[in-house]
N, C-alpha and C. Protein backbone atom coordinates (compact mmCIF):
# COMPACT_ATOMS: atom_id res chain seq x y z
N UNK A 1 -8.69 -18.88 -21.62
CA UNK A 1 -8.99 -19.29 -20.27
C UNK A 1 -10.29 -18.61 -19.84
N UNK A 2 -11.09 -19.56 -19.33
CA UNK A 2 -12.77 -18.77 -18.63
C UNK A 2 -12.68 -18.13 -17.55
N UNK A 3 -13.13 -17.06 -17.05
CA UNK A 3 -12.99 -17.13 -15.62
C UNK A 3 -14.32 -16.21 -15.45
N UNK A 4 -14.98 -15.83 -14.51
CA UNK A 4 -15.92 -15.49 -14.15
C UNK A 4 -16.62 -14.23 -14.23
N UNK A 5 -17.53 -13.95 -13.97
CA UNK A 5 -17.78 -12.23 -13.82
C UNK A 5 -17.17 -11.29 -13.15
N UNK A 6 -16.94 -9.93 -13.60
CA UNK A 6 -16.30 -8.98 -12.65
C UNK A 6 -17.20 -8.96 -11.08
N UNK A 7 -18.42 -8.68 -11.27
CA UNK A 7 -19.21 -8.46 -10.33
C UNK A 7 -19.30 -9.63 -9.31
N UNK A 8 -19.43 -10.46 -9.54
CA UNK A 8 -19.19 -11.70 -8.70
C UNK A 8 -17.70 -11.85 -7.89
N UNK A 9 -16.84 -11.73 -8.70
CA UNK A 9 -15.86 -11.47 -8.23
C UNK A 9 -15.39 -10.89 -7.09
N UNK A 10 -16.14 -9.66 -7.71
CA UNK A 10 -15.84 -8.04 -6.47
C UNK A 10 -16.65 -8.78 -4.96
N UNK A 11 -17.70 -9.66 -5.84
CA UNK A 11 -18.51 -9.45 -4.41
C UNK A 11 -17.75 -10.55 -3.77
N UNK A 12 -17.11 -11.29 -4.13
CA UNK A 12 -15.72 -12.64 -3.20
C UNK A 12 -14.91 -11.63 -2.51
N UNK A 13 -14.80 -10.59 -3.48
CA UNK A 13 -13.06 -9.85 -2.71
C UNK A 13 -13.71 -9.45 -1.57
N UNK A 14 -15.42 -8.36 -1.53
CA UNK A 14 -15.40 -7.66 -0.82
C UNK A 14 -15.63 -8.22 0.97
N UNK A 15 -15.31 -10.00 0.59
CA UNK A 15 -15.65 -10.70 1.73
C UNK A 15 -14.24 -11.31 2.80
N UNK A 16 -13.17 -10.80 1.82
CA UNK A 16 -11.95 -10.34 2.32
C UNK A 16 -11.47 -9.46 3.56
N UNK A 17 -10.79 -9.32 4.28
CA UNK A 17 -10.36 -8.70 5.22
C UNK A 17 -9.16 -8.22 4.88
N UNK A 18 -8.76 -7.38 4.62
CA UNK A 18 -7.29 -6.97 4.66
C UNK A 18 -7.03 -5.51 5.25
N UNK A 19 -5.89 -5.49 5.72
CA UNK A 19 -4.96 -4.27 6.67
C UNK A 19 -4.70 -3.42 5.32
N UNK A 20 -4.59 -2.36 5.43
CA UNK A 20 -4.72 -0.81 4.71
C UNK A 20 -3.62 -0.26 4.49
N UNK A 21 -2.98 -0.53 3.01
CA UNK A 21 -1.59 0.18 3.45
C UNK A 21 -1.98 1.53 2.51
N UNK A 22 -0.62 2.13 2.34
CA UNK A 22 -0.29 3.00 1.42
C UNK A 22 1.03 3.35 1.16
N UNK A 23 1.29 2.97 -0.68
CA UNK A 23 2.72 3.05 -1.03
C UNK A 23 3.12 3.87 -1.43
N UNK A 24 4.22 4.27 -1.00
CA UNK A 24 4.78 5.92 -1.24
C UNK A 24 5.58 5.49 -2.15
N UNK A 25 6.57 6.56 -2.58
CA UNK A 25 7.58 6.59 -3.96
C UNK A 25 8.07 7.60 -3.57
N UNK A 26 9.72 7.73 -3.80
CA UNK A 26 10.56 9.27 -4.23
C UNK A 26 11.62 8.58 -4.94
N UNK A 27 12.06 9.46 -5.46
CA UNK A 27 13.47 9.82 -6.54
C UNK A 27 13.15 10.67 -8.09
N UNK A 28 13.99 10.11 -8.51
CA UNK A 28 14.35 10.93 -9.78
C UNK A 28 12.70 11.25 -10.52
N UNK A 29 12.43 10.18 -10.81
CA UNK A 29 10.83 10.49 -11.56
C UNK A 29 9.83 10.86 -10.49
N UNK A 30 9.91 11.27 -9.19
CA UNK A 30 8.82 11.87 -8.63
C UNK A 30 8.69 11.55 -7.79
N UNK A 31 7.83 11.69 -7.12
CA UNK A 31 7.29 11.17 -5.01
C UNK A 31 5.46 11.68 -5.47
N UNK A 32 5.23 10.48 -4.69
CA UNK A 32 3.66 10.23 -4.81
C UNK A 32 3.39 9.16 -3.73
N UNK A 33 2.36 8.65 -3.60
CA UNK A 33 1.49 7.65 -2.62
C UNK A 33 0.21 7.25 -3.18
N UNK A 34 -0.37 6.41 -2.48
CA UNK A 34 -1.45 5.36 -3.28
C UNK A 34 -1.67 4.83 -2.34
N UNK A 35 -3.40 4.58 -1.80
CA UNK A 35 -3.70 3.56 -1.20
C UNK A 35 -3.67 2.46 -1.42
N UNK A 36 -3.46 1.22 -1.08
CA UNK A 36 -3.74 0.42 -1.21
C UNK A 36 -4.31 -1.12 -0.55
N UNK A 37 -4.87 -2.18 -0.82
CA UNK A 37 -5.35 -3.24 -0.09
C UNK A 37 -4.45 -4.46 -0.37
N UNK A 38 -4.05 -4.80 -1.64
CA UNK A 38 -2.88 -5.81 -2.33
C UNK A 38 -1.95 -5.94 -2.20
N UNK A 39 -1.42 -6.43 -0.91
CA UNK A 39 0.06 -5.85 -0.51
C UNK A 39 0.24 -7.69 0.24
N UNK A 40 1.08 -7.83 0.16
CA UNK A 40 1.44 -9.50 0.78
C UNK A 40 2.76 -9.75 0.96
N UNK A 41 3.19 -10.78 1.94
CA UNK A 41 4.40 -11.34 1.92
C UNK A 41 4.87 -12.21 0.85
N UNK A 42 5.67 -11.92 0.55
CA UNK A 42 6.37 -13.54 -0.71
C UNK A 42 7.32 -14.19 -0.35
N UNK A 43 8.14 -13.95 0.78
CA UNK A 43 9.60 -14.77 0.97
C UNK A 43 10.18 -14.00 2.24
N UNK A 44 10.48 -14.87 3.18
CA UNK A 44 11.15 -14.30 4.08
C UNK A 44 13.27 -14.38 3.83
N UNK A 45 13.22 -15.91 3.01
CA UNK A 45 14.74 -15.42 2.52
C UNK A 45 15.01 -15.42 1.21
N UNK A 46 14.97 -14.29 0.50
CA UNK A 46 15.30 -12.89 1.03
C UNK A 46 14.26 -12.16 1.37
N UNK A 47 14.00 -11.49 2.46
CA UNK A 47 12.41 -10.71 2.98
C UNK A 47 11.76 -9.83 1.32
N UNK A 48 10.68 -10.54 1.27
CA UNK A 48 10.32 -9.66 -0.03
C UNK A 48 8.76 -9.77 0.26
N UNK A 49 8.47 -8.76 -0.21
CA UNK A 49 6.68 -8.34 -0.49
C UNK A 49 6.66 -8.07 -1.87
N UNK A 50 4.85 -8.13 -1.84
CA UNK A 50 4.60 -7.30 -3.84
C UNK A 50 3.38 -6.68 -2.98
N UNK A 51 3.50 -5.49 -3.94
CA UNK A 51 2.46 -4.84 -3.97
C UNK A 51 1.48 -5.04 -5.20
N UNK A 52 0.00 -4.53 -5.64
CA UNK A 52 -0.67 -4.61 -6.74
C UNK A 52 -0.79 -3.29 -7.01
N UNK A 53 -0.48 -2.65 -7.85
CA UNK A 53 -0.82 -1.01 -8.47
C UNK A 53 -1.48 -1.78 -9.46
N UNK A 54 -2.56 -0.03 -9.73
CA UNK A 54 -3.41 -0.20 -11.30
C UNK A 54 -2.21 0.16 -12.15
N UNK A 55 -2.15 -0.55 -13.30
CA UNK A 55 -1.59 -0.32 -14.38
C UNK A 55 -1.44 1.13 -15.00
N UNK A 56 -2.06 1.37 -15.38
CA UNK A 56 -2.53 2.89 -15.72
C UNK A 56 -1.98 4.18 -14.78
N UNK A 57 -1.52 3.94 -13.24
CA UNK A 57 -1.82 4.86 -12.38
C UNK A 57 -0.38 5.57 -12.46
N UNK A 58 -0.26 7.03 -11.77
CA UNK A 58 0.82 7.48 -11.72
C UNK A 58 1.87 6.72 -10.76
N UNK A 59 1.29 6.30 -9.50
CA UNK A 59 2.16 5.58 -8.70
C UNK A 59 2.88 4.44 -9.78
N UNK A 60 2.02 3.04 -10.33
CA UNK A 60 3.01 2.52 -10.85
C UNK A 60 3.85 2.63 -12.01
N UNK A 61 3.80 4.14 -12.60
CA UNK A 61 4.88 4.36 -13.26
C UNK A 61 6.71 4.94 -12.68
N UNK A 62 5.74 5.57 -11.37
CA UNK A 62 6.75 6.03 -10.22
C UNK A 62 7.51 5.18 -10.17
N UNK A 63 6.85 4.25 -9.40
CA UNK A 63 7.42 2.87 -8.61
C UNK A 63 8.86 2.38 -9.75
N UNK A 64 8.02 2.40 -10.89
CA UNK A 64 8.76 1.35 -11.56
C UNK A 64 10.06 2.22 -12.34
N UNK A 65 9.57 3.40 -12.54
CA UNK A 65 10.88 4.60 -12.92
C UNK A 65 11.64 4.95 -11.68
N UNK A 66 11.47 5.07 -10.54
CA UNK A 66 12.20 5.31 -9.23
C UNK A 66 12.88 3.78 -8.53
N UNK A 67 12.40 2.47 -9.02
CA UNK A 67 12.97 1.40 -8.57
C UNK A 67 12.94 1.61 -6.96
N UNK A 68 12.40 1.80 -6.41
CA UNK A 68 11.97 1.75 -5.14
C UNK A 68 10.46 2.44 -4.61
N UNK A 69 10.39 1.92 -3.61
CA UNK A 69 8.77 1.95 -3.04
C UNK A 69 8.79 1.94 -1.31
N UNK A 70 7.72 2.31 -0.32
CA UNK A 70 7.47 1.85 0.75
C UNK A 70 6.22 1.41 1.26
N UNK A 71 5.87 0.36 1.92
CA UNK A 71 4.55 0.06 2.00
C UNK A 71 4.31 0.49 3.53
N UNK A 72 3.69 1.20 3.72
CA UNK A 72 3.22 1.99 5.19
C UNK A 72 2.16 0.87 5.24
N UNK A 73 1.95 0.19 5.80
CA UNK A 73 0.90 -0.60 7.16
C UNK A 73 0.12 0.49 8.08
N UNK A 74 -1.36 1.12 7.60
CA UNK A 74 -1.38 2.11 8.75
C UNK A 74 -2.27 1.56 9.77
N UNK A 75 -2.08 2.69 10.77
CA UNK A 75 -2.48 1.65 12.10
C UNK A 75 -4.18 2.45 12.22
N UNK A 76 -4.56 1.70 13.09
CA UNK A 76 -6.22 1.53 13.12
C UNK A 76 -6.86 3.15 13.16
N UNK A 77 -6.24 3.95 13.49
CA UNK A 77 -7.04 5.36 13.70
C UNK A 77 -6.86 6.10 12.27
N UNK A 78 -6.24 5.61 11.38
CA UNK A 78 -5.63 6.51 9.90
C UNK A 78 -6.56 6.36 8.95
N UNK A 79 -8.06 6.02 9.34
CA UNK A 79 -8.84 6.47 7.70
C UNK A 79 -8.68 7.71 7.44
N UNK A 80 -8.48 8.68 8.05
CA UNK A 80 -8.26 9.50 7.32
C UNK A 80 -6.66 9.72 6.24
N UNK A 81 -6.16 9.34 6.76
CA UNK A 81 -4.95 9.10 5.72
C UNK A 81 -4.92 8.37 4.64
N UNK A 82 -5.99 6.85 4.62
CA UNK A 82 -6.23 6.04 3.52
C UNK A 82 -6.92 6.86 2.76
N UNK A 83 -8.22 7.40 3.21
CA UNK A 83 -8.81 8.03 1.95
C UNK A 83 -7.94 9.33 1.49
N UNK A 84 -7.06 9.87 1.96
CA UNK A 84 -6.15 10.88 1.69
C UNK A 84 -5.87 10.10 0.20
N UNK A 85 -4.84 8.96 0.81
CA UNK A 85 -4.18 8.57 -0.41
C UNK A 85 -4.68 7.53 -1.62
N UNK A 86 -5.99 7.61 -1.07
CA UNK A 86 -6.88 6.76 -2.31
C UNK A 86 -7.59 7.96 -3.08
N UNK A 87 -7.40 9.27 -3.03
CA UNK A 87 -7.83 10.21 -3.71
C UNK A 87 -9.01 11.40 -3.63
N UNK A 88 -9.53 10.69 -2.19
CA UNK A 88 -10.50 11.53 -1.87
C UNK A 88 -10.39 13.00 -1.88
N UNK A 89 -9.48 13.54 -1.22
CA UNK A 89 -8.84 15.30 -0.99
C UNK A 89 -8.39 15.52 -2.42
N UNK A 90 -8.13 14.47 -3.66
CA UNK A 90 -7.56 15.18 -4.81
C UNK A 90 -8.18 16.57 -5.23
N UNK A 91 -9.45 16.97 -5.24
CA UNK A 91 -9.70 18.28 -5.43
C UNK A 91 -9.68 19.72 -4.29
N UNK A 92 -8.86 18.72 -3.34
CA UNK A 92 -8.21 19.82 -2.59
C UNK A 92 -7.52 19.96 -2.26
N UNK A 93 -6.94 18.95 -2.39
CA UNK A 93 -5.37 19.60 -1.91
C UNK A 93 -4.11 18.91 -3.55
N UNK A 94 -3.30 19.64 -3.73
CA UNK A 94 -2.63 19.10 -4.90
C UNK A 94 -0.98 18.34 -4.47
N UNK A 95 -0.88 17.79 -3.16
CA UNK A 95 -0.15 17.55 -3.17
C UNK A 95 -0.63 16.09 -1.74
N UNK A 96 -0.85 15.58 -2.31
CA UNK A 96 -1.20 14.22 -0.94
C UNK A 96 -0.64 14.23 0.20
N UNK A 97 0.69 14.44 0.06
CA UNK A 97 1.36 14.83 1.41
C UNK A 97 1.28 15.56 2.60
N UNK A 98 0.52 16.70 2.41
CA UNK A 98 0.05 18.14 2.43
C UNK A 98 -0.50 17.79 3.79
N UNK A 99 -0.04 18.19 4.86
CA UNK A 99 -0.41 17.93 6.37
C UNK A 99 -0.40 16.42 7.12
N UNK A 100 0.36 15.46 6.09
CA UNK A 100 0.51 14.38 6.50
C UNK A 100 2.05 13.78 7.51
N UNK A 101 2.16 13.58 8.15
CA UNK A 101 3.48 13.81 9.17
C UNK A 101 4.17 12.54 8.31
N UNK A 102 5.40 12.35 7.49
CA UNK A 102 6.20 11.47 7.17
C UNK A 102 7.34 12.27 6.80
N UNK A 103 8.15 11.00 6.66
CA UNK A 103 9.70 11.27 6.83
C UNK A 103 10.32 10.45 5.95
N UNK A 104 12.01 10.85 5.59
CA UNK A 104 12.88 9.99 4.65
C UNK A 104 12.70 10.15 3.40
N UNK A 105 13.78 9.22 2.79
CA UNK A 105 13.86 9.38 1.74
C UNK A 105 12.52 8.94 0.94
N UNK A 106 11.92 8.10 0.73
CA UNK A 106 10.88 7.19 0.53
C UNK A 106 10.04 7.44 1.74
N UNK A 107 9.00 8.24 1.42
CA UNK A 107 8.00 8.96 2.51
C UNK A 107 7.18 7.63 3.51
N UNK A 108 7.74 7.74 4.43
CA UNK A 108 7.68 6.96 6.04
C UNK A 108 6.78 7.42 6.59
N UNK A 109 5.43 6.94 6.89
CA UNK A 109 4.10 8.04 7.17
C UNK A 109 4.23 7.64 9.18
N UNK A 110 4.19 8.42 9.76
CA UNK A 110 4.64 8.25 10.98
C UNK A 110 3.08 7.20 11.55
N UNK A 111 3.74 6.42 12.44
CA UNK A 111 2.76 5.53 12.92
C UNK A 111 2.64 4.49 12.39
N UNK A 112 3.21 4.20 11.19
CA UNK A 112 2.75 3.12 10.13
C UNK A 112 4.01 2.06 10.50
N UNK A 113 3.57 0.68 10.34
CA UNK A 113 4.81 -0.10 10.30
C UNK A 113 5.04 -0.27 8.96
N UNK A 114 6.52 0.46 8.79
CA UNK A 114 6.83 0.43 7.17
C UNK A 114 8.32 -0.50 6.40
N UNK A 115 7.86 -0.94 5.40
CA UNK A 115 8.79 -1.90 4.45
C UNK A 115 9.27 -0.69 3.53
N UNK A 116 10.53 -0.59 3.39
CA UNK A 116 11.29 0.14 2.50
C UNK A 116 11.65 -1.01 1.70
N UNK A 117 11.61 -0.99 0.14
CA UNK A 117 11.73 -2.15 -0.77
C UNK A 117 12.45 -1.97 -1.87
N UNK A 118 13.53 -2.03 -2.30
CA UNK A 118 14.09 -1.81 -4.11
C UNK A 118 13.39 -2.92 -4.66
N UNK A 119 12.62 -2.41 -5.93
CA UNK A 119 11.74 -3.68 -6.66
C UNK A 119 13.09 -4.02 -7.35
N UNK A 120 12.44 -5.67 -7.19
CA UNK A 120 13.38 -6.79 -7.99
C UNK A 120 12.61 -7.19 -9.06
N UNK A 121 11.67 -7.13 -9.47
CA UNK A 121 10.47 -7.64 -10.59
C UNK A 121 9.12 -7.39 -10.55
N UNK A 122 8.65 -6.83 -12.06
CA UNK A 122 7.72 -5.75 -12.00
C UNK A 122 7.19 -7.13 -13.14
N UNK A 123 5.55 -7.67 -12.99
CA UNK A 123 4.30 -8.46 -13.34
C UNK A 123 3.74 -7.70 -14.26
N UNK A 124 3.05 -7.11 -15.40
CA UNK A 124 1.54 -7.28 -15.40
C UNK A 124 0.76 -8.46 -15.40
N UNK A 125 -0.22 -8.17 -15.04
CA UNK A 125 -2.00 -9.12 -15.05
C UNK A 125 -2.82 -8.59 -15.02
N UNK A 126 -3.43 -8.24 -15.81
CA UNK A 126 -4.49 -7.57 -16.04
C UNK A 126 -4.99 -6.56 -16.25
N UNK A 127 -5.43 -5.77 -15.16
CA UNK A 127 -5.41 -4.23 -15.27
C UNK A 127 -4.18 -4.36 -14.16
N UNK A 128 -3.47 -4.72 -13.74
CA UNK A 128 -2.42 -4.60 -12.70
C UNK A 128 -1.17 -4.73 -12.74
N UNK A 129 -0.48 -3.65 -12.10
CA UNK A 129 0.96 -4.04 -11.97
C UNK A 129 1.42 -4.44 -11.02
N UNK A 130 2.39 -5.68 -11.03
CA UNK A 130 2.41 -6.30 -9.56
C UNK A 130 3.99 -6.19 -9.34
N UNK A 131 4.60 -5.62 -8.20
CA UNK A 131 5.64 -4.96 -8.54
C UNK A 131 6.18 -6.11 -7.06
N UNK A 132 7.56 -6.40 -7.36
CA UNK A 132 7.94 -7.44 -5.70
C UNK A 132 8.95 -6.79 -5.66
N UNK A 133 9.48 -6.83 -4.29
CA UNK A 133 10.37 -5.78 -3.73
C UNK A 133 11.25 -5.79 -2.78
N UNK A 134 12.36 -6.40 -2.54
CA UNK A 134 13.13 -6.79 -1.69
C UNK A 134 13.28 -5.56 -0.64
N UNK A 135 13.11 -5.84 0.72
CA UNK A 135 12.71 -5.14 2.00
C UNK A 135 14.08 -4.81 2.24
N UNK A 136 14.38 -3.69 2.38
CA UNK A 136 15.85 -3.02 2.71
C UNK A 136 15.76 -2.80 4.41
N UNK A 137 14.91 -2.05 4.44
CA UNK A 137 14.53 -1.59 6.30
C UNK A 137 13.15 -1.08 6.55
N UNK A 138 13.10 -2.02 7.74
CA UNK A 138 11.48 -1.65 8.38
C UNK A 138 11.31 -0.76 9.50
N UNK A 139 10.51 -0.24 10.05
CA UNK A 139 10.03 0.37 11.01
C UNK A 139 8.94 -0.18 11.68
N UNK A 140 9.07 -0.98 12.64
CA UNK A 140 7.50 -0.98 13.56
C UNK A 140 6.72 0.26 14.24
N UNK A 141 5.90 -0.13 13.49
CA UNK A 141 4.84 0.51 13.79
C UNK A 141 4.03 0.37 15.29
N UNK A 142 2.49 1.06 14.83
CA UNK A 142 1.85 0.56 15.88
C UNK A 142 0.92 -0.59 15.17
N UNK A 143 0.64 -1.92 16.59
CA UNK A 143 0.78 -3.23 16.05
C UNK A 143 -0.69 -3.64 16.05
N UNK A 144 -1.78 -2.63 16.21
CA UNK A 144 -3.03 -2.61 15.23
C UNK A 144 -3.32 -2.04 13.99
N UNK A 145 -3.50 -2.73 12.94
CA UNK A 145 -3.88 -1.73 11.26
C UNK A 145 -4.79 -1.86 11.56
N UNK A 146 -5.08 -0.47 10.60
CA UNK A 146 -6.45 -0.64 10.12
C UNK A 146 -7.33 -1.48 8.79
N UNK A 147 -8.17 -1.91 9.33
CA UNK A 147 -8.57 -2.72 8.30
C UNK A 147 -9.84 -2.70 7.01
N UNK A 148 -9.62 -3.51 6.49
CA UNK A 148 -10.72 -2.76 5.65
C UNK A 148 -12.14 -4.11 4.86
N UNK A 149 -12.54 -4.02 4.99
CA UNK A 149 -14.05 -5.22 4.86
C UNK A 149 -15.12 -4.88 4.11
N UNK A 150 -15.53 -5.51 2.92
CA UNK A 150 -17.13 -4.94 2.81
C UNK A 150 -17.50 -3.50 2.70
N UNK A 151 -16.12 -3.10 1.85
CA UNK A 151 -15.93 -1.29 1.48
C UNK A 151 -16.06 -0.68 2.57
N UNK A 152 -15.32 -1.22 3.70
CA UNK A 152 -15.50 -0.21 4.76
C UNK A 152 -14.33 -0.33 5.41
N UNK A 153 -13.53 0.49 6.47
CA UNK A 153 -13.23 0.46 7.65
C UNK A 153 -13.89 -0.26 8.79
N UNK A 154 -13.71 -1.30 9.12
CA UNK A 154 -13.91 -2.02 10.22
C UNK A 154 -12.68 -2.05 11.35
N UNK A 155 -13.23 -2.32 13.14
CA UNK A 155 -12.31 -2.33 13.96
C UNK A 155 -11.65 -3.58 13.47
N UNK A 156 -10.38 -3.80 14.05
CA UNK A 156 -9.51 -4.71 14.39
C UNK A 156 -9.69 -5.29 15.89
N UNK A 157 -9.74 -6.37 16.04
CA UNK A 157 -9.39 -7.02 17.24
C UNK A 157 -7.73 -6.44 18.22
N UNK A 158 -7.84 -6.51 19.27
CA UNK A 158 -6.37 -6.29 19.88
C UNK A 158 -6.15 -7.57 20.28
N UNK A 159 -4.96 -7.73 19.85
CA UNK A 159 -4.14 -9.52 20.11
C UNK A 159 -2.59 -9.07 20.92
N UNK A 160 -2.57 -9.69 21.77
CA UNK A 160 -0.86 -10.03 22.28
C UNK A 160 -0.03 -9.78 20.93
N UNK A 161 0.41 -8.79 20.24
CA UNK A 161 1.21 -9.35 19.35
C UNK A 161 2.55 -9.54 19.59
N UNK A 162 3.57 -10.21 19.44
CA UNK A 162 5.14 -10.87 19.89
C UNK A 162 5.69 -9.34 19.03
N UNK A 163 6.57 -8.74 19.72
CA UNK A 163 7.31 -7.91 18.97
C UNK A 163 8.54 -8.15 18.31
């Protein structure tokens, strides 16, 4: 199958808009977090999302050895928490968590509207693991994310949203 250049590619995605999550993990094989942008709805019956992890990464070995995950939605003031958990502080701090306010079993980052998920079916494609995850319990959040555009943090609009 043909498909196109990486670089071309990147430069389609980076014309994308998407809300900023970050997926946590706990149990038996470990507790960790991961930024991420690849996060979507798949089915409302039964409520399910997938996330995209790199293949390679510690999160999706977590994910997939712990059979559960949470996708924190964070809300518009948390770059600093995205780049937390996309790796920026890794050479300073050794534990991601490390002054970050969350809770539960499956780390609940406060502020975030969060999907608690037991994965039902774990993908590869590519360099990716695409993990889907039947939604056990949510938390609303606050009902602006932050978003992300053109390798950046960009504002969000404020909309009426229906609660």
């Amino acid at each position: 199958m043909e498909s196109i250049d990486r670089e071309t590619f990147i430069a389609a995605m980076r014309r994308v808009a998407s809300s900023v999550s970050v997926v946590t993990t706990d149990g038996p094989a470990g507790r960790h977090g991961t930024t991420v942008s690849a996060f979507c709805s798949v089915s409302a019956d039964p409520p399910t999302v997938l996330v995209c992890l790199h293949g390679g990464s510690r999160i999706a070995a977590l994910v997939g050895d712990n059979g559960i995950f949470r996708v924190n939605i964070l809300p518009a003031e948390a770059a600093e928490i995205a780049d937390r958990f996309a790796g920026k502080d890794d050479a300073d701090v050794t534990d991601r968590f490390d002054g970050i306010a969350a809770s539960g079993d499956v780390p609940e980052i406060t502020g975030a509207t969060s999907l608690k998920c037991t994965v039902t079916q774990t993908v590869t494609e590519g360099s990716h693991l695409i993990c889907f995850g039947r939604v056990t319990d949510v938390t609303l959040g606050q009902d602006i994310p932050l978003t992300y555009l053109a390798g950046q943090y960009c504002p969000t609009p404020r909309l009426d949203v229906p609660q």
